[in-house]
Structures are given as structure tokens and as C-alpha cells.
N, C-alpha and C. Protein backbone atom coordinates (compact mmCIF):
# COMPACT_ATOMS: atom_id res chain seq x y z
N UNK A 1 226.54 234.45 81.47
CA UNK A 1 226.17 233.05 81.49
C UNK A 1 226.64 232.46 82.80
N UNK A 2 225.91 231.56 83.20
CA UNK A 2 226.59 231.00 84.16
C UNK A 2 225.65 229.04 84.13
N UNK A 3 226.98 228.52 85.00
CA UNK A 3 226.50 227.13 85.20
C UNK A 3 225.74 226.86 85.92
N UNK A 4 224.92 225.69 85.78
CA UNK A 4 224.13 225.06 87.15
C UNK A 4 224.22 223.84 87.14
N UNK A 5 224.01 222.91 88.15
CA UNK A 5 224.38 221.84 89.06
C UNK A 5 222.89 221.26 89.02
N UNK A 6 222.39 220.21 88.25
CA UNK A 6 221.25 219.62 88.54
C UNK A 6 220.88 218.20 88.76
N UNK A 7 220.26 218.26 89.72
CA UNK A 7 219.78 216.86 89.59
C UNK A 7 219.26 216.15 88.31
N UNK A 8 219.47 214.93 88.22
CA UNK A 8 218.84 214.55 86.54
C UNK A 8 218.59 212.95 87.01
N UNK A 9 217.62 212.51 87.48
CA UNK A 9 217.21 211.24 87.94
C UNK A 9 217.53 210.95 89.48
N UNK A 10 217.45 209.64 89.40
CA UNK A 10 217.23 209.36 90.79
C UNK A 10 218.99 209.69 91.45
N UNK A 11 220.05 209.42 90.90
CA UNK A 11 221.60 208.72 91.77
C UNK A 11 221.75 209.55 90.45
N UNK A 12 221.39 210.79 89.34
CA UNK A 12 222.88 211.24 88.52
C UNK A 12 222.35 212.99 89.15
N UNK A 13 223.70 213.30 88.49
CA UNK A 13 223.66 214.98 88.46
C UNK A 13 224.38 215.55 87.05
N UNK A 14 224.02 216.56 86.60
CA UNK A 14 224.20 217.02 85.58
C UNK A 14 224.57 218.59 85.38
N UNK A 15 225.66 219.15 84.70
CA UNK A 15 225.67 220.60 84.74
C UNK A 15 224.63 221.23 83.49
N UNK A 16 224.29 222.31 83.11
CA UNK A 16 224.24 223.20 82.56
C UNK A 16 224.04 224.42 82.53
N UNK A 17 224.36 225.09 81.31
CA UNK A 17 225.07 226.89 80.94
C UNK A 17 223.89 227.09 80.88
N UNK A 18 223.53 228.38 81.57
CA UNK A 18 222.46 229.07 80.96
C UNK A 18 222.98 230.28 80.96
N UNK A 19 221.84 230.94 79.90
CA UNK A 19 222.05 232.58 79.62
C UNK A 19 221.69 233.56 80.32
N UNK A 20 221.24 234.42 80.53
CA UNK A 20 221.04 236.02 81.45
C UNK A 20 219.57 235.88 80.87
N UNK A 21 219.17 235.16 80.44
CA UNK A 21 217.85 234.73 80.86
C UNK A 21 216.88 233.52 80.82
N UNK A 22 218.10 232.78 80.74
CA UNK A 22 217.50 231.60 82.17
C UNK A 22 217.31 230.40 80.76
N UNK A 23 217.49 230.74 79.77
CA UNK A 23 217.73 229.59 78.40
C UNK A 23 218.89 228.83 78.22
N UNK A 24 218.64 227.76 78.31
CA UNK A 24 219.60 226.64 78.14
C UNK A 24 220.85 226.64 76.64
N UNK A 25 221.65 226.89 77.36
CA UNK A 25 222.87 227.29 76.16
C UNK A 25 223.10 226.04 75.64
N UNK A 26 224.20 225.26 76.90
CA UNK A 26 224.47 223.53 76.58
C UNK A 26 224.29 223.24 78.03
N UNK A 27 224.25 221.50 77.58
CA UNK A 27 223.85 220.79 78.71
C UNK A 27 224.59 219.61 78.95
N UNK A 28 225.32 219.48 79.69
CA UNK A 28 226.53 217.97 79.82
C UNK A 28 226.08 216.89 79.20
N UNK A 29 226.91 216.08 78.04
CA UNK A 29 226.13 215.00 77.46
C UNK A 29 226.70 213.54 78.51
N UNK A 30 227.07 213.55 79.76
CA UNK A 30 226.76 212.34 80.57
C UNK A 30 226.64 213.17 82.12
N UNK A 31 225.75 212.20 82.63
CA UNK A 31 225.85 212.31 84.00
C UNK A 31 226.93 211.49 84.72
N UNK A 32 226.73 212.87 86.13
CA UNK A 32 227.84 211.91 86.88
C UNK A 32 227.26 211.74 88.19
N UNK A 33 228.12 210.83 89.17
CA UNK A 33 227.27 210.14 90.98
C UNK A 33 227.37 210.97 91.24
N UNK A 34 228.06 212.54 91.84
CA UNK A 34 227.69 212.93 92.60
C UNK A 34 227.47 214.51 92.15
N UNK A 35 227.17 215.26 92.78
CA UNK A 35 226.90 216.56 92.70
C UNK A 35 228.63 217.36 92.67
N UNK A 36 229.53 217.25 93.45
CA UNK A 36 230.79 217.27 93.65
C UNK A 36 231.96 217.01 91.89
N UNK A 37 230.98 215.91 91.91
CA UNK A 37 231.75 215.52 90.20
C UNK A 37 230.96 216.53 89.10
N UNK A 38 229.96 216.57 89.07
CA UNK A 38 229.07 217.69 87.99
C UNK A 38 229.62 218.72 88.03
N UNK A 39 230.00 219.49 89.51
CA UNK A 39 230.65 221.05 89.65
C UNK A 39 232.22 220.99 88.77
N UNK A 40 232.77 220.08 89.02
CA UNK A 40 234.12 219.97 88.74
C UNK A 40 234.26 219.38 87.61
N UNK A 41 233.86 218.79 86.62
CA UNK A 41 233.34 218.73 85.07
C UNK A 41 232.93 219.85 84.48
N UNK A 42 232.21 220.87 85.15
CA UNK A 42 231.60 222.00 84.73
C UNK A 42 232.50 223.22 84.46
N UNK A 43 233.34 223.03 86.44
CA UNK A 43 234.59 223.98 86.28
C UNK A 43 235.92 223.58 85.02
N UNK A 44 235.98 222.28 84.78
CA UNK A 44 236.65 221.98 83.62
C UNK A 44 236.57 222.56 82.00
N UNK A 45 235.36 222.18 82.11
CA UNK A 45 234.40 222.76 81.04
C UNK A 45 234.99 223.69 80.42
N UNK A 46 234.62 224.98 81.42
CA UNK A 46 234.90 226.50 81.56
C UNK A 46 235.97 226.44 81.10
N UNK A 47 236.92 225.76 82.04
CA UNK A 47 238.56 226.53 81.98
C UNK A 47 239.09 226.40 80.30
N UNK A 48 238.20 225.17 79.80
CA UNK A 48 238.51 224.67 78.35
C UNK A 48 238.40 225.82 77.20
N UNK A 49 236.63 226.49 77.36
CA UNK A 49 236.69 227.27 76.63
C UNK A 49 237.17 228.74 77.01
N UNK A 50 237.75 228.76 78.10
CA UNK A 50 238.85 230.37 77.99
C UNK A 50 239.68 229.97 77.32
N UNK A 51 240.36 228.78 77.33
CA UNK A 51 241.58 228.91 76.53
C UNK A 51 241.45 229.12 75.61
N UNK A 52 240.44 228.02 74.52
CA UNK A 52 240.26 227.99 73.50
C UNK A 52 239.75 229.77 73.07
N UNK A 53 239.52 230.67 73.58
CA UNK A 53 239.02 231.95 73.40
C UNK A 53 240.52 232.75 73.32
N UNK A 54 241.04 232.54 74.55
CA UNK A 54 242.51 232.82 74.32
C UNK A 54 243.44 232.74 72.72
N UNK A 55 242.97 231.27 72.39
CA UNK A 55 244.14 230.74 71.36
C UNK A 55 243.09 231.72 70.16
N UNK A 56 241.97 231.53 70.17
CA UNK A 56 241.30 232.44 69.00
C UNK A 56 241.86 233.91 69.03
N UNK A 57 241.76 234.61 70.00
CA UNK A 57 242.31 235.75 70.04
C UNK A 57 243.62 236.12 69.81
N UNK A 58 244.66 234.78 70.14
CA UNK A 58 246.06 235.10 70.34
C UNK A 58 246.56 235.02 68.67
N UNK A 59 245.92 234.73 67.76
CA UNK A 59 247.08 234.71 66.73
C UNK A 59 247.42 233.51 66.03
N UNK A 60 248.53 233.65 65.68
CA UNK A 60 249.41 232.21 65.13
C UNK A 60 249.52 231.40 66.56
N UNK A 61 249.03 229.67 65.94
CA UNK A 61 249.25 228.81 66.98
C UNK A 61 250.37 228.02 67.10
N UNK A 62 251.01 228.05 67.83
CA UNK A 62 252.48 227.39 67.86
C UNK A 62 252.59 225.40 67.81
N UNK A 63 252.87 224.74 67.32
CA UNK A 63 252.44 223.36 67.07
C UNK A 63 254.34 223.00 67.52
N UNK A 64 254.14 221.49 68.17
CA UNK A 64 254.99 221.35 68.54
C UNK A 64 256.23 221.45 69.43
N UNK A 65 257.31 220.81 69.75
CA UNK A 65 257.75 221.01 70.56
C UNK A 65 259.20 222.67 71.02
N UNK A 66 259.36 223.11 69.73
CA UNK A 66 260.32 224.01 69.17
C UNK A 66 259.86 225.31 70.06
């Protein structure tokens, strides 16, 4: 999978995932001004669901400060 960076009107830009063949996985539910902000929402994105893949894989989740 990978992201893309699109234009979406006149002044927004928008990310979305597509698959290994070219089908729309998800698609950012707001736009943002610049192209710069879409990449870096997108790279956010990402980093969100490794973790969350991480914490699925890892086991018992630790809650709190202990």
C-alpha cells in the first residue's frame, strides 16, 4: 500500500492509501492548504497505525502510570 498526495479542489489537498492495485483503501476525511500539510497528516497517519499493529501484536496492554 502506499499513500498519495492529491489535489482535491481549487486551494485543498488531500491524502489517500491505495492498494497494489491502484484501489482506494481510505481517503483523509478533511482537507488541508497545502500539499506540505497533506504529506505530513499522511506521515502521521501511518506512524498511528504501526503502533496500533504493534500494541495488537504485543500482548497485554499496560494502562497507566505504574
Amino acid at each position: 500500500m502506499q499513500f498519495e498526495i492529491r489535489e482535491s479542489g481549487r486551494s485543498g489537498w488531500s491524502w489517500v492509501l491505495v492498494n497494489e492495485t491502484a484501489e482506494t483503501v481510505l481517503v483523509s476525511r478533511r482537507n488541508f492548504p497545502s500539499r506540505a500539510q497533506a504529506t505530513a497528516a499522511a506521515l502521521a497517519f501511518s506512524q498511528l497505525v504501526a503502533r496500533a499493529g504493534r500494541t495488537l501484536a504485543g500482548g497485554t496492554r499496560q494502562v497507566g502510570f505504574l
